[in-house]
Protein backbone atom coordinates (compact mmCIF):
# COMPACT_ATOMS: atom_id res chain seq x y z
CA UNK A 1 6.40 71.79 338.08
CA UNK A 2 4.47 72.42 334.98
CA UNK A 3 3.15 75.93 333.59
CA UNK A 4 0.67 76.32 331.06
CA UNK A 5 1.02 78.90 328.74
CA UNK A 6 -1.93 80.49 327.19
CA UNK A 7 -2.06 80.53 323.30
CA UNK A 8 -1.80 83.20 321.00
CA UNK A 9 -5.29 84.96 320.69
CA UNK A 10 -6.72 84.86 317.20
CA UNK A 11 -8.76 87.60 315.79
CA UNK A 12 -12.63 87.82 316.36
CA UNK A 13 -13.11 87.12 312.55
CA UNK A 14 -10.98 83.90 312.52
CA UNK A 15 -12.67 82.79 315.84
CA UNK A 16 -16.08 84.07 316.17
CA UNK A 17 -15.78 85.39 319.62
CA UNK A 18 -16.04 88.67 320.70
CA UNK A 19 -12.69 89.77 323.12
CA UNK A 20 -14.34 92.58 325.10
CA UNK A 21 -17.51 90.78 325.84
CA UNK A 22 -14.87 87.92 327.29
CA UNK A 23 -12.67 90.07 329.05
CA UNK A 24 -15.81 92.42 330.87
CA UNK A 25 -17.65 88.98 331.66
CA UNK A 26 -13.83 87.27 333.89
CA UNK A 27 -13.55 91.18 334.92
CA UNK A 28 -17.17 90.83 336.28
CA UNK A 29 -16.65 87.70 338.00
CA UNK A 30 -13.74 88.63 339.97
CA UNK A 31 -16.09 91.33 341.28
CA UNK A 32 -17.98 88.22 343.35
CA UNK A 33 -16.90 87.32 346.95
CA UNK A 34 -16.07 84.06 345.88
CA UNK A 35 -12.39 83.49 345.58
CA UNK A 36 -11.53 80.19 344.80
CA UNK A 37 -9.56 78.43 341.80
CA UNK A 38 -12.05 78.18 339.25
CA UNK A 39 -12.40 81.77 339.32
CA UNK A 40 -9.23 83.64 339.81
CA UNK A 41 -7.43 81.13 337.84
CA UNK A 42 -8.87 81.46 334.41
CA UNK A 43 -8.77 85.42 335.03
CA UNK A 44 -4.92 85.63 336.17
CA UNK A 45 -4.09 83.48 332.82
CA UNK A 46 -6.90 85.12 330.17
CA UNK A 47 -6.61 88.72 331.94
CA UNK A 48 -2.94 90.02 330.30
CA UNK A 49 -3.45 88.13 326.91
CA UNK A 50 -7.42 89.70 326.61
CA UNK A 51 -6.39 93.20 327.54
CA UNK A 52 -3.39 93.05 324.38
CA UNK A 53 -5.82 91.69 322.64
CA UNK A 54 -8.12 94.40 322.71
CA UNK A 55 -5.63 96.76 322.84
CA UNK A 56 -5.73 97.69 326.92
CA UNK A 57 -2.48 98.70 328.15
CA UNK A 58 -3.15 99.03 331.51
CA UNK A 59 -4.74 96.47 334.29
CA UNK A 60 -7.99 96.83 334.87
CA UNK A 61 -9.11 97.76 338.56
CA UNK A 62 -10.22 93.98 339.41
CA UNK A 63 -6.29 92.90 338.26
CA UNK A 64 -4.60 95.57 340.24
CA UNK A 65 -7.02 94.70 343.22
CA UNK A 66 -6.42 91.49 343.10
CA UNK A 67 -2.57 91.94 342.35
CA UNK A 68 -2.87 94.35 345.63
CA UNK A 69 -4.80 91.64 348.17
CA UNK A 70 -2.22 89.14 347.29
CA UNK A 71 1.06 90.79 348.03
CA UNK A 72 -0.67 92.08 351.40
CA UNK A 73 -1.84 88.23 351.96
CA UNK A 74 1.51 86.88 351.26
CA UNK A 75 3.31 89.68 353.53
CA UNK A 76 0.73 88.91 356.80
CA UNK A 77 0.18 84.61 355.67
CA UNK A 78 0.84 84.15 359.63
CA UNK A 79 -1.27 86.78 360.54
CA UNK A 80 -4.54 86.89 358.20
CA UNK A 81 -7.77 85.26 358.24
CA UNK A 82 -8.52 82.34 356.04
CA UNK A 83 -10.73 82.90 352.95
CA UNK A 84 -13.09 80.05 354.39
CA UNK A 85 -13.47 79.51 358.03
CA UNK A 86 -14.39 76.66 359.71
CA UNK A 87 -11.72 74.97 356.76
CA UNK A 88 -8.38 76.30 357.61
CA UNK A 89 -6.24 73.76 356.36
CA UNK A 90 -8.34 73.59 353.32
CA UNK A 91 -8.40 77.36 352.63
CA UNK A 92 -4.75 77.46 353.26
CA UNK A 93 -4.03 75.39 350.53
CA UNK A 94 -6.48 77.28 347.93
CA UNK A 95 -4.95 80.52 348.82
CA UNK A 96 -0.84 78.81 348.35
CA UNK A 97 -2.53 77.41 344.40
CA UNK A 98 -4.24 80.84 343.73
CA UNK A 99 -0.85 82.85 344.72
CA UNK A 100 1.54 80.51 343.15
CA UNK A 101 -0.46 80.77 340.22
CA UNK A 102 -0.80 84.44 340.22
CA UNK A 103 3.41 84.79 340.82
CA UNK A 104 3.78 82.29 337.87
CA UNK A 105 1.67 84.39 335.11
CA UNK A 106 3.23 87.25 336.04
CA UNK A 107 6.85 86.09 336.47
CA UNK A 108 7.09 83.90 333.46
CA UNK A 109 10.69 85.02 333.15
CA UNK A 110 11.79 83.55 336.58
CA UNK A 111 10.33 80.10 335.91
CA UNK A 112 13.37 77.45 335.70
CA UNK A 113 13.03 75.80 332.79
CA UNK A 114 16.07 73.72 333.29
């Protein structure tokens, strides 16, 4: 298993880049229907380290609704609809990725290192 681990955000002086404008523009996006792994990916990994790096202490709605739609996901898997239909097997597999990925950035501490 590997994990990547996002680096330490450097100021907007050093880098150029302005945090907010980042952090509105993956918030925005999660706002699509769309939910595939180039999209909730980069946001699950950039979300936590953008909103300390702007000074945000709390999620932001489209974190806590996504945080939300996953546990109730993972507690009906058997029972739900697939994202995609018409590609079960397919969408079954994006959606095991997306909440794997989502447990692992915000569990860091349970990942076995060993």
């Amino acid at each position: 298993m590997w994990f990547v681990k996002a680096k330490k955000l450097r100021t907007s002086q050093e880098t150029g880049w302005d945090k907010v404008a980042a952090a509105k523009y993956l918030d925005d996006r999660m706002d699509t229907s769309c939910v595939s792994c180039h999209t909730v990916i980069p946001y699950v990994m950039a979300s936590p380290e953008l909103r300390k790096a702007t000074g945000v202490s709390q999620q932001t709605p489209q974190e806590a609704r996504l945080l939300n739609e996953t546990l109730r996901r993972v507690d009906t898997y058997g029972s739900h609809e697939p994202f995609y239909k018409g590609k079960e097997e397919q969408s079954r597999g994006t959606e095991a990725v997306l909440n794997l990925s989502f447990w692992l950035v915000k569990n860091p501490q349970k990942i076995d290192r060993h």
